[in-house]
PDB file of N, CA and C in Angstrom:
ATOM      1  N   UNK A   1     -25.364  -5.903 -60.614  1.00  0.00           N
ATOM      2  CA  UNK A   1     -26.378  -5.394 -59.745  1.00  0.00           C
ATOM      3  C   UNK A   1     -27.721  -5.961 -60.190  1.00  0.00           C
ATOM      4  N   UNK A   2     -28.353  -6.946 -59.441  1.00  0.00           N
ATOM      5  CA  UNK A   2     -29.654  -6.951 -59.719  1.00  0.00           C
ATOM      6  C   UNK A   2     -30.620  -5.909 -59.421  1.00  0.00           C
ATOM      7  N   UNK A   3     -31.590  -6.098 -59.583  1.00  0.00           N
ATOM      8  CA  UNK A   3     -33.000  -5.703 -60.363  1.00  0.00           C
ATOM      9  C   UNK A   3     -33.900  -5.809 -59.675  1.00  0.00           C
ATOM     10  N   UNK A   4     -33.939  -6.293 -57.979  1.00  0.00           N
ATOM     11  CA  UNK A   4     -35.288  -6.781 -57.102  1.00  0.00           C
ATOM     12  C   UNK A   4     -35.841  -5.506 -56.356  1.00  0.00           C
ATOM     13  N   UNK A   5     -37.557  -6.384 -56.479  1.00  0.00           N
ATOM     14  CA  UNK A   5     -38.062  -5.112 -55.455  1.00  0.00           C
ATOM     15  C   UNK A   5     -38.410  -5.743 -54.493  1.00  0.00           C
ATOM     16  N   UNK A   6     -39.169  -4.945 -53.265  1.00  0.00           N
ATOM     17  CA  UNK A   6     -40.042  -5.445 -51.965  1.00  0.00           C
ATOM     18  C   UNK A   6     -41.156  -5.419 -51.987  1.00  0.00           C
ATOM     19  N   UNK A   7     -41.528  -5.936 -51.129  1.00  0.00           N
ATOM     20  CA  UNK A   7     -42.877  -6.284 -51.394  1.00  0.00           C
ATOM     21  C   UNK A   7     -43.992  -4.982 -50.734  1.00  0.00           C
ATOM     22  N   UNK A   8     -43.270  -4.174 -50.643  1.00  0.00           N
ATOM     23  CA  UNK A   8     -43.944  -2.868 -50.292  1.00  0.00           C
ATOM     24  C   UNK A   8     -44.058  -1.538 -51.252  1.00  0.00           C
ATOM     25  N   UNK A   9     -43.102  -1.772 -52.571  1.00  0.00           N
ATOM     26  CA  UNK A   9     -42.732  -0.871 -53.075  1.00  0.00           C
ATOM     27  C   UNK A   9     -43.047  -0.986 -54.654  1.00  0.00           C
ATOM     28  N   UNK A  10     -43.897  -0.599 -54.988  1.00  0.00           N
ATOM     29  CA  UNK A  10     -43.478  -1.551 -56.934  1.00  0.00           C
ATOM     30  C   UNK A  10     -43.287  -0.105 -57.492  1.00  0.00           C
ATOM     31  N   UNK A  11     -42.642   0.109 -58.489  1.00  0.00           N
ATOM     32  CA  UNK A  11     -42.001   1.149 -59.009  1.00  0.00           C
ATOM     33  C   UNK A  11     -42.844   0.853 -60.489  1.00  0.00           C
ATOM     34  N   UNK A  12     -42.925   1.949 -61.504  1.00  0.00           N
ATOM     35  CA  UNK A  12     -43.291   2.729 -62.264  1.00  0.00           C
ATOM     36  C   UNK A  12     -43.185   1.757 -63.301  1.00  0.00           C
ATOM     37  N   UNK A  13     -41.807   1.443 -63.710  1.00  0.00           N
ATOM     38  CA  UNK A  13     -41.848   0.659 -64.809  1.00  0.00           C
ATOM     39  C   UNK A  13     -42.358  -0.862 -64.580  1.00  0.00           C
ATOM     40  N   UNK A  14     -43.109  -1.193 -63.754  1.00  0.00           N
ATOM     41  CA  UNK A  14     -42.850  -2.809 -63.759  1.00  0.00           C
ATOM     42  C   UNK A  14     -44.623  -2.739 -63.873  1.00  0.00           C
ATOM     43  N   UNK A  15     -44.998  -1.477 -63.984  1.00  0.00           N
ATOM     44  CA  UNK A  15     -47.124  -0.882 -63.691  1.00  0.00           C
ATOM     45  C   UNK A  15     -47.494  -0.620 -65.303  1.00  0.00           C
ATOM     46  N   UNK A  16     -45.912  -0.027 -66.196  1.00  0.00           N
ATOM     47  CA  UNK A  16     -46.316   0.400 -67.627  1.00  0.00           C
ATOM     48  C   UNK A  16     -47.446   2.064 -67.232  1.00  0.00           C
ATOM     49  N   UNK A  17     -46.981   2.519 -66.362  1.00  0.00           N
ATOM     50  CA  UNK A  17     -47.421   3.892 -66.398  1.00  0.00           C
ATOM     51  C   UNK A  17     -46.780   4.583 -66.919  1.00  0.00           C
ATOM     52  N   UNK A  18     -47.999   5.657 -67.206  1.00  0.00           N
ATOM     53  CA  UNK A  18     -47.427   6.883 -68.252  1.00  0.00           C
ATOM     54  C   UNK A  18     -46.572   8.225 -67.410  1.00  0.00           C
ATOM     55  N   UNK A  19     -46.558   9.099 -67.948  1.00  0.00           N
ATOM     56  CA  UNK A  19     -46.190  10.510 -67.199  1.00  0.00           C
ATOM     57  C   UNK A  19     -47.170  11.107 -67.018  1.00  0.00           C
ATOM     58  N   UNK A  20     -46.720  11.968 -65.554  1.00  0.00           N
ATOM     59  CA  UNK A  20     -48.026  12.460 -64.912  1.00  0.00           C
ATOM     60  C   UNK A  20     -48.613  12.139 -64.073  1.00  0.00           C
ATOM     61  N   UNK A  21     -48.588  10.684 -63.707  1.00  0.00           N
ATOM     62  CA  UNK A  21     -49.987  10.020 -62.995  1.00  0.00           C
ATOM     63  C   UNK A  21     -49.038   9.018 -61.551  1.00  0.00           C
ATOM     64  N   UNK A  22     -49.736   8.874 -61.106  1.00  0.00           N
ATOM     65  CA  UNK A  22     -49.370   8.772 -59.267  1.00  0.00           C
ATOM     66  C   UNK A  22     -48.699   7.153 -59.592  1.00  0.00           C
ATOM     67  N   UNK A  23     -47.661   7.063 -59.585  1.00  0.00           N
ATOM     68  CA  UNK A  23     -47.154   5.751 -59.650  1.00  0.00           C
ATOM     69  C   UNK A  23     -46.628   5.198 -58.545  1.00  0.00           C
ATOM     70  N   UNK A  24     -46.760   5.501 -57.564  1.00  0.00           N
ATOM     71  CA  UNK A  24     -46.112   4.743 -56.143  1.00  0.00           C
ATOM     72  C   UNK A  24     -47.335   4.219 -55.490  1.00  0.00           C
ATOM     73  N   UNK A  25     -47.143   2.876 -55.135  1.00  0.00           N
ATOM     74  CA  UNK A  25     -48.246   2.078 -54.610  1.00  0.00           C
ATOM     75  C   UNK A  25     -47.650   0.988 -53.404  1.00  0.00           C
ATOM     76  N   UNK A  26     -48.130   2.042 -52.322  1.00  0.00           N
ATOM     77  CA  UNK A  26     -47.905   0.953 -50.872  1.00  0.00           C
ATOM     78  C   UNK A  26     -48.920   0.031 -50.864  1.00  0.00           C
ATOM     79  N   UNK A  27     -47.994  -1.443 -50.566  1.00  0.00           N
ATOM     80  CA  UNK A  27     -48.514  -2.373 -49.842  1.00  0.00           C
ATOM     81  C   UNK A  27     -48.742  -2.608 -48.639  1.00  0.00           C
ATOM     82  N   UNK A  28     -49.985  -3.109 -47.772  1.00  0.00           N
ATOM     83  CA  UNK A  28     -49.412  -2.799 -46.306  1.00  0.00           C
ATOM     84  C   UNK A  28     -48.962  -4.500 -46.343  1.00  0.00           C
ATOM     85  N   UNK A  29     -47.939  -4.522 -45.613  1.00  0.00           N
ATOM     86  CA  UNK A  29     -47.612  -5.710 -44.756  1.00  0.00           C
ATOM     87  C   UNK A  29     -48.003  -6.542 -43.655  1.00  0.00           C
ATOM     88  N   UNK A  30     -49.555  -6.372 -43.153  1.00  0.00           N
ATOM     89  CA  UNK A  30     -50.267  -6.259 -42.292  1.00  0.00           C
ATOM     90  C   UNK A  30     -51.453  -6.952 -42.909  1.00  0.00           C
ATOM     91  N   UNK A  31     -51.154  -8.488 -42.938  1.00  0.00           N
ATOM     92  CA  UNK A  31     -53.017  -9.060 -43.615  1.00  0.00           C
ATOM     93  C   UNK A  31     -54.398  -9.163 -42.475  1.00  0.00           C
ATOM     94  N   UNK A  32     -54.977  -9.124 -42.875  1.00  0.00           N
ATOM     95  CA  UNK A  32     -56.504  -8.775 -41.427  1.00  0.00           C
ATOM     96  C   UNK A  32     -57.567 -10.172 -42.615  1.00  0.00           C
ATOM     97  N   UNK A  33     -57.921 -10.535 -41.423  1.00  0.00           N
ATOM     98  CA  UNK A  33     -58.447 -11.917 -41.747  1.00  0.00           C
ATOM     99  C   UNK A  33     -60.424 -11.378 -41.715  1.00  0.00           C
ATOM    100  N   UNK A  34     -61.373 -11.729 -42.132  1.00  0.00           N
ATOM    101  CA  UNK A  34     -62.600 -11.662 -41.589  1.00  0.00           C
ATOM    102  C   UNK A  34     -63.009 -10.624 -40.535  1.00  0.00           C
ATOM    103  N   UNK A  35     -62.655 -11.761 -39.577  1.00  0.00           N
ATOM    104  CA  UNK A  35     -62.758 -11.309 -38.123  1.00  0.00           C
ATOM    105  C   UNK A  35     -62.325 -10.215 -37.493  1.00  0.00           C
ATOM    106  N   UNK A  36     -60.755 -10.016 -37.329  1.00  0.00           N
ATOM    107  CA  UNK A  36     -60.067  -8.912 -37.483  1.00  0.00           C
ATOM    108  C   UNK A  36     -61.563  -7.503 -38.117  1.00  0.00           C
ATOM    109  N   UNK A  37     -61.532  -7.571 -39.398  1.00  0.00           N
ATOM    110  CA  UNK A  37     -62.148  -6.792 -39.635  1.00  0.00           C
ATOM    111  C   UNK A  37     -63.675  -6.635 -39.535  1.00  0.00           C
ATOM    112  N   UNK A  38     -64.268  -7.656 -39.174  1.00  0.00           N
ATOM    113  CA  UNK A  38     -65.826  -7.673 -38.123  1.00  0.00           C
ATOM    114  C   UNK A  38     -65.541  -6.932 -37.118  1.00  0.00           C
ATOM    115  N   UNK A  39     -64.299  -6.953 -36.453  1.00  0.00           N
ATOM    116  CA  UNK A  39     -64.433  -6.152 -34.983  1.00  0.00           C
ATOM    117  C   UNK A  39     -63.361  -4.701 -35.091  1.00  0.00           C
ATOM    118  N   UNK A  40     -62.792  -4.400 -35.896  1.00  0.00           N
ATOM    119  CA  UNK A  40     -62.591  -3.237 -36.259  1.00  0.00           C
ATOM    120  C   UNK A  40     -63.736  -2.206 -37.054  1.00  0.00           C
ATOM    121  N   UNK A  41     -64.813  -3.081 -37.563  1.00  0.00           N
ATOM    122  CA  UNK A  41     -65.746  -2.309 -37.931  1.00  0.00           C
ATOM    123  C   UNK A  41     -66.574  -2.150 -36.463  1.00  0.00           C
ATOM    124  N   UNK A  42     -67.088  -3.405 -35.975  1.00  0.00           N
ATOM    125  CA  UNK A  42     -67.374  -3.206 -34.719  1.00  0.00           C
ATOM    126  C   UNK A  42     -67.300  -1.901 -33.285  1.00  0.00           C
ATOM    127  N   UNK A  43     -65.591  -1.690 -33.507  1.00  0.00           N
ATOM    128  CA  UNK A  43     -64.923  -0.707 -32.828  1.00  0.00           C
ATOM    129  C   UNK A  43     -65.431   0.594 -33.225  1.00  0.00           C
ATOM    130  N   UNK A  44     -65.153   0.797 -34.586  1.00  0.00           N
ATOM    131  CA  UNK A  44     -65.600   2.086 -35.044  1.00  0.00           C
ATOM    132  C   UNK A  44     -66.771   2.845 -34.709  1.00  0.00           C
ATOM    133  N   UNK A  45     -68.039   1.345 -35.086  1.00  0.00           N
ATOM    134  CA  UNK A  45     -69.538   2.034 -35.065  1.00  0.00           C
ATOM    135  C   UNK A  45     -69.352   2.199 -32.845  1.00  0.00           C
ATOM    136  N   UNK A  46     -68.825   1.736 -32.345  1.00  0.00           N
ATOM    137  CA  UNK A  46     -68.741   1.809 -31.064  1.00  0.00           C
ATOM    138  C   UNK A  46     -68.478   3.119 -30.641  1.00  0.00           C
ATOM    139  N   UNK A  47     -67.114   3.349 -31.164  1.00  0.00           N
ATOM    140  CA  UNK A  47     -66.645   4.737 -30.905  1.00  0.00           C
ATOM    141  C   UNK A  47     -67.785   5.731 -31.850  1.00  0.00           C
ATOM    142  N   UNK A  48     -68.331   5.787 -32.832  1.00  0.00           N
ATOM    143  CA  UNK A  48     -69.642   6.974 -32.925  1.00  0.00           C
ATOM    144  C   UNK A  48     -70.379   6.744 -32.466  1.00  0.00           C
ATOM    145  N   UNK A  49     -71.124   5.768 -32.143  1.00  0.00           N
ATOM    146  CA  UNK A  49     -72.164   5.749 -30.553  1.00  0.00           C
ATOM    147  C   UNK A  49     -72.008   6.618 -29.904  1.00  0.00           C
ATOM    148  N   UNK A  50     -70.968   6.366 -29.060  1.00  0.00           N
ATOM    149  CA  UNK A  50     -70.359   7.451 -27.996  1.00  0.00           C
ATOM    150  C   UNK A  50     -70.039   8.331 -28.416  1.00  0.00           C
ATOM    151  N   UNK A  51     -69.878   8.800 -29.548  1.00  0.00           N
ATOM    152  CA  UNK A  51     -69.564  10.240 -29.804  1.00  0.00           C
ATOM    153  C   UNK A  51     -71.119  11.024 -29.635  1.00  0.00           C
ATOM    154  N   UNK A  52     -71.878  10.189 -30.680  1.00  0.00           N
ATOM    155  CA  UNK A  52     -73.249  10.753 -30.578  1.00  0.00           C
ATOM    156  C   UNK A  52     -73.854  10.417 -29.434  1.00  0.00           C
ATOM    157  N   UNK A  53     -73.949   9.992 -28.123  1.00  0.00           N
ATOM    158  CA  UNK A  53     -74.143   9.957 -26.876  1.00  0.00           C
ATOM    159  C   UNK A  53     -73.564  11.225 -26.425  1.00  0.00           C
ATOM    160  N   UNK A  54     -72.714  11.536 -26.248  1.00  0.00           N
ATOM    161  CA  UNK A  54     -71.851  12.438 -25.197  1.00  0.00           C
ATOM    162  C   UNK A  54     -72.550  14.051 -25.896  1.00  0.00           C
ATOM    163  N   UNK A  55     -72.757  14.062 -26.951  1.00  0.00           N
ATOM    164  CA  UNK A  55     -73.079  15.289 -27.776  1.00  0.00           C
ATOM    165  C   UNK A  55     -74.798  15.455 -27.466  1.00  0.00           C
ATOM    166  N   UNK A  56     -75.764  14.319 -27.563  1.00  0.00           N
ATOM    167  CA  UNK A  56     -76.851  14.053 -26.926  1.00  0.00           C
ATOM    168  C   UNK A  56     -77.109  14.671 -25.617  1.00  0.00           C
ATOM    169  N   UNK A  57     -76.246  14.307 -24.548  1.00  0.00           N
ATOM    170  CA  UNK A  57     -76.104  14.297 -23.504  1.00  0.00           C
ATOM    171  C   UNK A  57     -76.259  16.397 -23.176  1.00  0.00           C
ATOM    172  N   UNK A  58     -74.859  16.664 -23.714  1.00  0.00           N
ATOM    173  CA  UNK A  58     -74.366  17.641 -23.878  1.00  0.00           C
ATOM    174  C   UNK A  58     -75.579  18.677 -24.201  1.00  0.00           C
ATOM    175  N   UNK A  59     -76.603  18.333 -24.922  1.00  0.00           N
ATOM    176  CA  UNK A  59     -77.470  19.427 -25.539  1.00  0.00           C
ATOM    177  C   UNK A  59     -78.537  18.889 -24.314  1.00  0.00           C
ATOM    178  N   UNK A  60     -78.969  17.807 -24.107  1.00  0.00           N
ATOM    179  CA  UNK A  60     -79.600  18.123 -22.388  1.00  0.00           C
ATOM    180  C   UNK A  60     -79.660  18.929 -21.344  1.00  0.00           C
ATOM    181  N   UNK A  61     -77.849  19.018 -21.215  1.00  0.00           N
ATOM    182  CA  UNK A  61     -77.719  19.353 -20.244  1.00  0.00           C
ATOM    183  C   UNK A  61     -77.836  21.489 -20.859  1.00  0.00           C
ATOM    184  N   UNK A  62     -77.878  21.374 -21.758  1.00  0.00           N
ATOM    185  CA  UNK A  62     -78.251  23.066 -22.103  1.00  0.00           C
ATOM    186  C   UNK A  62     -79.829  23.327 -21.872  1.00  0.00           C
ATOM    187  N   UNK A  63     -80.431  22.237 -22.361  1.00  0.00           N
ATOM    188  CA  UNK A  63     -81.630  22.179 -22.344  1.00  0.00           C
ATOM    189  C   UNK A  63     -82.203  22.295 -20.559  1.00  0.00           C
ATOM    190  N   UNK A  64     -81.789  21.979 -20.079  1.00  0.00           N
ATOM    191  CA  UNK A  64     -82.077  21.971 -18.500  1.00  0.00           C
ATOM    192  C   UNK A  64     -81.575  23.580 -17.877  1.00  0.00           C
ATOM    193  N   UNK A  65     -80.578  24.356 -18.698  1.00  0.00           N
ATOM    194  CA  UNK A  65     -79.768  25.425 -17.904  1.00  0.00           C
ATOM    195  C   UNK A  65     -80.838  26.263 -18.728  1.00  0.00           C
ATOM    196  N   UNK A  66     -81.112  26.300 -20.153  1.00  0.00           N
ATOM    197  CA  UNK A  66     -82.216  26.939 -20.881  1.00  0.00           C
ATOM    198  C   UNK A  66     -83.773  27.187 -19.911  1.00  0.00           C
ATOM    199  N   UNK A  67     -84.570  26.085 -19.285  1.00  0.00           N
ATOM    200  CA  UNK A  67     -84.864  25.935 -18.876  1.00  0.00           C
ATOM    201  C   UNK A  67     -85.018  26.790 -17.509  1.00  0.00           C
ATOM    202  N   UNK A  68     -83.744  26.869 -16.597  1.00  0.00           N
ATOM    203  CA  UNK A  68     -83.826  27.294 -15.551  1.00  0.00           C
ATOM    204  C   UNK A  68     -83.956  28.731 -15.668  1.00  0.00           C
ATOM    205  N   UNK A  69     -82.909  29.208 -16.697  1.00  0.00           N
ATOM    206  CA  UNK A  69     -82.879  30.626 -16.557  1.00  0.00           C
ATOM    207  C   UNK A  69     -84.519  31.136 -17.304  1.00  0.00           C
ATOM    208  N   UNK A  70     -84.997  30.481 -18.193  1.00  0.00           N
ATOM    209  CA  UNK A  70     -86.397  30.771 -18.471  1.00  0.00           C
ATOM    210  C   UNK A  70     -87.200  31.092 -17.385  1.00  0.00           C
ATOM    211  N   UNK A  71     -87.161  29.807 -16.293  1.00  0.00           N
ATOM    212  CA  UNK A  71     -88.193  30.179 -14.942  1.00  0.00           C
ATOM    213  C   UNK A  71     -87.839  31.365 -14.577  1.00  0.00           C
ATOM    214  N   UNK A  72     -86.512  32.009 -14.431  1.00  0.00           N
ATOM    215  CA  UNK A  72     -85.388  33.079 -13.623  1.00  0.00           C
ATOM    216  C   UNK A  72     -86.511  34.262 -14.540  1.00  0.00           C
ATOM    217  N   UNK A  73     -86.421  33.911 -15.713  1.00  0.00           N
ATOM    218  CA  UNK A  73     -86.943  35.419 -16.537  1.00  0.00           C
ATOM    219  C   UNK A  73     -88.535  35.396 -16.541  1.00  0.00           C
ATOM    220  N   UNK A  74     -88.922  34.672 -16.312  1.00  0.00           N
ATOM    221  CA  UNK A  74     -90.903  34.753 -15.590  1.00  0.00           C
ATOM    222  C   UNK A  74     -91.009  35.480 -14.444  1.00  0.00           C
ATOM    223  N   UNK A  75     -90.059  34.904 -13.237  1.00  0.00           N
ATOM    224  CA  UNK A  75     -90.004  35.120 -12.509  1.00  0.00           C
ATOM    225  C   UNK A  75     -89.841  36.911 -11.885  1.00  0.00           C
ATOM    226  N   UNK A  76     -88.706  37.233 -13.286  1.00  0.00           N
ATOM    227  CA  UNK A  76     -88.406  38.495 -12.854  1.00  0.00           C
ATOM    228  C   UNK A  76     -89.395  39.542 -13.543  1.00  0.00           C
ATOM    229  N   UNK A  77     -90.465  38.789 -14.630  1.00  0.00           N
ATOM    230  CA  UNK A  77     -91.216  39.618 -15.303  1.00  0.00           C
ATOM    231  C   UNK A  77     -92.688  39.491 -14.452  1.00  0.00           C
ATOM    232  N   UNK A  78     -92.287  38.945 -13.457  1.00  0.00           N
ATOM    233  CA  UNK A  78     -93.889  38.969 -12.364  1.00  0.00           C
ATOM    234  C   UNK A  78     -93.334  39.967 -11.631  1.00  0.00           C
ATOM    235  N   UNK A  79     -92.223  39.737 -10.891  1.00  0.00           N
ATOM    236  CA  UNK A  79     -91.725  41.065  -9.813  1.00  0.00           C
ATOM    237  C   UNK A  79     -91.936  42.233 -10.582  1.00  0.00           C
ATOM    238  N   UNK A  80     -91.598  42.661 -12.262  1.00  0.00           N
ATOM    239  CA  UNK A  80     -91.673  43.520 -13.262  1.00  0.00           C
ATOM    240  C   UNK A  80     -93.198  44.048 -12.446  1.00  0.00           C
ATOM    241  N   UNK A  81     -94.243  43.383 -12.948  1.00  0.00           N
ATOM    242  CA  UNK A  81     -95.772  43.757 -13.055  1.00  0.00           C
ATOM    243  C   UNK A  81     -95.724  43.950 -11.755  1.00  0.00           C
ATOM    244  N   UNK A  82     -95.510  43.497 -10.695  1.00  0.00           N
ATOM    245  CA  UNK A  82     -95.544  43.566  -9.229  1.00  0.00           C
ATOM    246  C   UNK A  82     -95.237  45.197  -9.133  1.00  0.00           C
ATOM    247  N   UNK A  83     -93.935  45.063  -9.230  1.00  0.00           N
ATOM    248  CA  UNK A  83     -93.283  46.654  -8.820  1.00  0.00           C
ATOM    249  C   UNK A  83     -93.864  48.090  -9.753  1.00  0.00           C
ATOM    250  N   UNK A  84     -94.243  47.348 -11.341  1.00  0.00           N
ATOM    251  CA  UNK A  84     -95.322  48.448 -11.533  1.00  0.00           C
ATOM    252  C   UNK A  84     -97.007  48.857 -10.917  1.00  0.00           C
ATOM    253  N   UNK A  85     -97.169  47.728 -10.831  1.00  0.00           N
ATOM    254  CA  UNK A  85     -98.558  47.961  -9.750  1.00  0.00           C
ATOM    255  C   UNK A  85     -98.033  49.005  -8.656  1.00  0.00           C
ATOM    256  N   UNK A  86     -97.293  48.876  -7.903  1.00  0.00           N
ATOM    257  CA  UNK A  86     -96.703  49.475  -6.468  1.00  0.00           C
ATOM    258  C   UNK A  86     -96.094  51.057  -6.724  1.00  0.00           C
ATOM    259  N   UNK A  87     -95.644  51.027  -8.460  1.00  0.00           N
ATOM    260  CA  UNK A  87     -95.507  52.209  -8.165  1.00  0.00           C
ATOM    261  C   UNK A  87     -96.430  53.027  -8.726  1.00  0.00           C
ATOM    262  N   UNK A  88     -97.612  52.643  -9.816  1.00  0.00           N
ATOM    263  CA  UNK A  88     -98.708  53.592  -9.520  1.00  0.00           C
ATOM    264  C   UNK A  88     -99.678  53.798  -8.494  1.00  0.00           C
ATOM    265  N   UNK A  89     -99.551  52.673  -7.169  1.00  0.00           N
ATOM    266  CA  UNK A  89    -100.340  53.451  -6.592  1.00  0.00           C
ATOM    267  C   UNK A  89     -99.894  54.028  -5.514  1.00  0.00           C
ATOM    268  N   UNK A  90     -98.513  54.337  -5.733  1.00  0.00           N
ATOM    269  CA  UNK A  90     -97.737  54.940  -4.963  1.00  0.00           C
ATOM    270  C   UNK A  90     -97.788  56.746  -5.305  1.00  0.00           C
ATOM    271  N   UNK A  91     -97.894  56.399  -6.529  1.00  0.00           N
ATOM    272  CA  UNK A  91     -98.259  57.738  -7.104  1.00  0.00           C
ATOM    273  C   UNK A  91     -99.753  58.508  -7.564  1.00  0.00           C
ATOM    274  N   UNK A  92    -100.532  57.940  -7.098  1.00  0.00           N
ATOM    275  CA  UNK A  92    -102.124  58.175  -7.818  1.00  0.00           C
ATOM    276  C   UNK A  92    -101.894  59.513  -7.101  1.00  0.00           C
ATOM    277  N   UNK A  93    -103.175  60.361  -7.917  1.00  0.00           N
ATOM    278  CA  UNK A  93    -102.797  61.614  -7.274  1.00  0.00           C
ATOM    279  C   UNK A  93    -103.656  61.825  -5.956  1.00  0.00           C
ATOM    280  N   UNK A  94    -104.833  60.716  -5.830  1.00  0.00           N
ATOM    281  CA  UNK A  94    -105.370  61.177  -4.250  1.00  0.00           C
ATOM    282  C   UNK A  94    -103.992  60.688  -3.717  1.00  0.00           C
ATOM    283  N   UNK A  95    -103.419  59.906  -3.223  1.00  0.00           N
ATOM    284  CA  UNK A  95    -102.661  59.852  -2.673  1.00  0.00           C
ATOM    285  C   UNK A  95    -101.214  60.714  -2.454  1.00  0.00           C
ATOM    286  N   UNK A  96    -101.489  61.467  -3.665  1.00  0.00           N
ATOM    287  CA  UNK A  96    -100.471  62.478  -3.270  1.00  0.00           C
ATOM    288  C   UNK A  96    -100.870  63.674  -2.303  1.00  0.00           C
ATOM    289  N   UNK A  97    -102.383  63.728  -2.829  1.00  0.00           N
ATOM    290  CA  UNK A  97    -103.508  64.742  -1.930  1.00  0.00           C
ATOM    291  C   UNK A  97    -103.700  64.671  -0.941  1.00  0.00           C
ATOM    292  N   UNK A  98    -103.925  63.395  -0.054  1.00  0.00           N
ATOM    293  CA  UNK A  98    -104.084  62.962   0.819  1.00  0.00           C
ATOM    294  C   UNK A  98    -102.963  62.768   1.603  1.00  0.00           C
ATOM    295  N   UNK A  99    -101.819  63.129   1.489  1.00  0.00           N
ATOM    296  CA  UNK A  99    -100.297  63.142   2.077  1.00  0.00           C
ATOM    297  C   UNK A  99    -100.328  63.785   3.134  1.00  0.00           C
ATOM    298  N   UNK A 100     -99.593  63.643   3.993  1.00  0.00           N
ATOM    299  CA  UNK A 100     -99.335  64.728   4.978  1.00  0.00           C
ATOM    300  C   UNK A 100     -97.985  65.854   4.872  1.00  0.00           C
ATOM    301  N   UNK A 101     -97.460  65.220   3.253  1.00  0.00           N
ATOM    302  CA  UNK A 101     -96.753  66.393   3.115  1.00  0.00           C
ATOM    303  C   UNK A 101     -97.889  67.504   2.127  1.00  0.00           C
ATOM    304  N   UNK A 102     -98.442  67.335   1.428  1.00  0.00           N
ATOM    305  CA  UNK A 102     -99.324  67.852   0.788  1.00  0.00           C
ATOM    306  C   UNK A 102    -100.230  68.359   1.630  1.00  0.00           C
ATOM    307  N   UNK A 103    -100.816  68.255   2.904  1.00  0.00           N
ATOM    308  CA  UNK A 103    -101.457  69.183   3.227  1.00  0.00           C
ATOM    309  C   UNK A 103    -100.431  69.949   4.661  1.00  0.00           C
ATOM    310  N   UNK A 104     -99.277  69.891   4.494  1.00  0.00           N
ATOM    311  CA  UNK A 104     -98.829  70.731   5.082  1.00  0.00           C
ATOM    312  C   UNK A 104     -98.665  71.738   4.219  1.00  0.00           C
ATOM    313  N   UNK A 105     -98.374  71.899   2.829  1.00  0.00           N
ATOM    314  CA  UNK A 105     -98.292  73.074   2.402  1.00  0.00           C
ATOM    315  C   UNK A 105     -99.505  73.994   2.189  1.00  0.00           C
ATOM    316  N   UNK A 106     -98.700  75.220   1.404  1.00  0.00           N
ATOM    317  CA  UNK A 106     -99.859  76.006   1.586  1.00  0.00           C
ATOM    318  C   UNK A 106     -99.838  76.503   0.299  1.00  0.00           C
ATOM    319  N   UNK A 107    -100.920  77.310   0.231  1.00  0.00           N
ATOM    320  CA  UNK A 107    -100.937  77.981  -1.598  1.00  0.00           C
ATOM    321  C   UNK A 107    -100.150  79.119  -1.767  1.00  0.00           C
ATOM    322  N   UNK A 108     -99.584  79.600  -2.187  1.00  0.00           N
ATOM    323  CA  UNK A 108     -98.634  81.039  -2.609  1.00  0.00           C
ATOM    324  C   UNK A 108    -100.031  82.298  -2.934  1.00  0.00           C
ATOM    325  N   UNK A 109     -99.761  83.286  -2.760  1.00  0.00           N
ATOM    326  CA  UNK A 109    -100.791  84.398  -2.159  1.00  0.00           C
ATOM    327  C   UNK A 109    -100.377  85.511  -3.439  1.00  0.00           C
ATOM    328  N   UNK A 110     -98.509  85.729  -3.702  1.00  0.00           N
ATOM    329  CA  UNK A 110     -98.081  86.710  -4.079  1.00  0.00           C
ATOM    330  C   UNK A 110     -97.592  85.977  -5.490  1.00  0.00           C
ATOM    331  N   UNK A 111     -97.078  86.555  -6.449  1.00  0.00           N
ATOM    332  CA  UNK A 111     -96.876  85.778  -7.809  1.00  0.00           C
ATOM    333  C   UNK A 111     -96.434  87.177  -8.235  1.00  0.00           C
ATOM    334  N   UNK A 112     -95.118  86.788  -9.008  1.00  0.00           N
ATOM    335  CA  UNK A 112     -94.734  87.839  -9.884  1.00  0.00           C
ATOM    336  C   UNK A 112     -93.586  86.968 -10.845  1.00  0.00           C
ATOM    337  N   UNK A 113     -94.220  88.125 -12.250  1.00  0.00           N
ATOM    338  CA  UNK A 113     -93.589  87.683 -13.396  1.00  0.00           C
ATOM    339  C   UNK A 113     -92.348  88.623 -14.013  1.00  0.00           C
ATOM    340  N   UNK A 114     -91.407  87.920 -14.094  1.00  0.00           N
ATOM    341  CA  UNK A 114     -90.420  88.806 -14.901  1.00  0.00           C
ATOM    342  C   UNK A 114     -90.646  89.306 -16.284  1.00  0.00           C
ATOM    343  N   UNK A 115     -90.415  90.176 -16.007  1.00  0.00           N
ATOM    344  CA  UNK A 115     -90.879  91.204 -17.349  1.00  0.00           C
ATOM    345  C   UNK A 115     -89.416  91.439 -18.276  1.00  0.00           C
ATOM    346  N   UNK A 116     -89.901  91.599 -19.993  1.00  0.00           N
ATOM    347  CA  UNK A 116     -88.941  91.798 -20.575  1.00  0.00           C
ATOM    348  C   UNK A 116     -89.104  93.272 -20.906  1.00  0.00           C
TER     349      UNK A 116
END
């Protein structure tokens, strides 16, 4: 029985490693020339571009909905001041005086208190 290895595999004794320590070492079989790896780096910084684009994008588009509902809450804090204006002078008391239910009534004449 011989003794050969592959060229993917080198085993323990042929490294002179000790015990304990990570002795399996893949080769890839797959050589990448320069170029190859100019445009796999290429690819990469490409694909985080676009990652950081789309995420860019993404906080815009919050920024615009932030935005809208802000106008929405001005908006509803003017109607706020609006509808409090309207209801004090809905209530001032000449105007309660000046009612025509208020001067239909009349003053009470008789008054009695329960006694203990």
């Amino acid at each position: 029985m011989s003794n050969s290895t592959t060229s993917y595999y080198v085993s323990r004794r042929q490294q002179n490693w000790s015990r304990n320590q990570n002795t399996t070492r893949y080769v890839s079989a797959i050589k990448l020339g320069p170029v190859a790896h100019t445009v796999l780096v290429a690819l990469m910084i490409i694909v985080l571009g676009l990652i950081y684009v789309t995420q860019a994008t993404r906080t815009t588009g919050y920024d615009y909905q932030m935005q809208k509902i802000d106008s929405q809450i001005a908006d509803y804090g003017q109607q706020k001041s609006e509808l409090e204006i309207e209801n004090t002078r809905l209530t001032a008391l000449e105007t309660i005086k000046n009612s025509s239910v208020a001067k239909a009534m009349t003053t009470s004449t008789d008054t009695q208190y329960v006694q203990q």
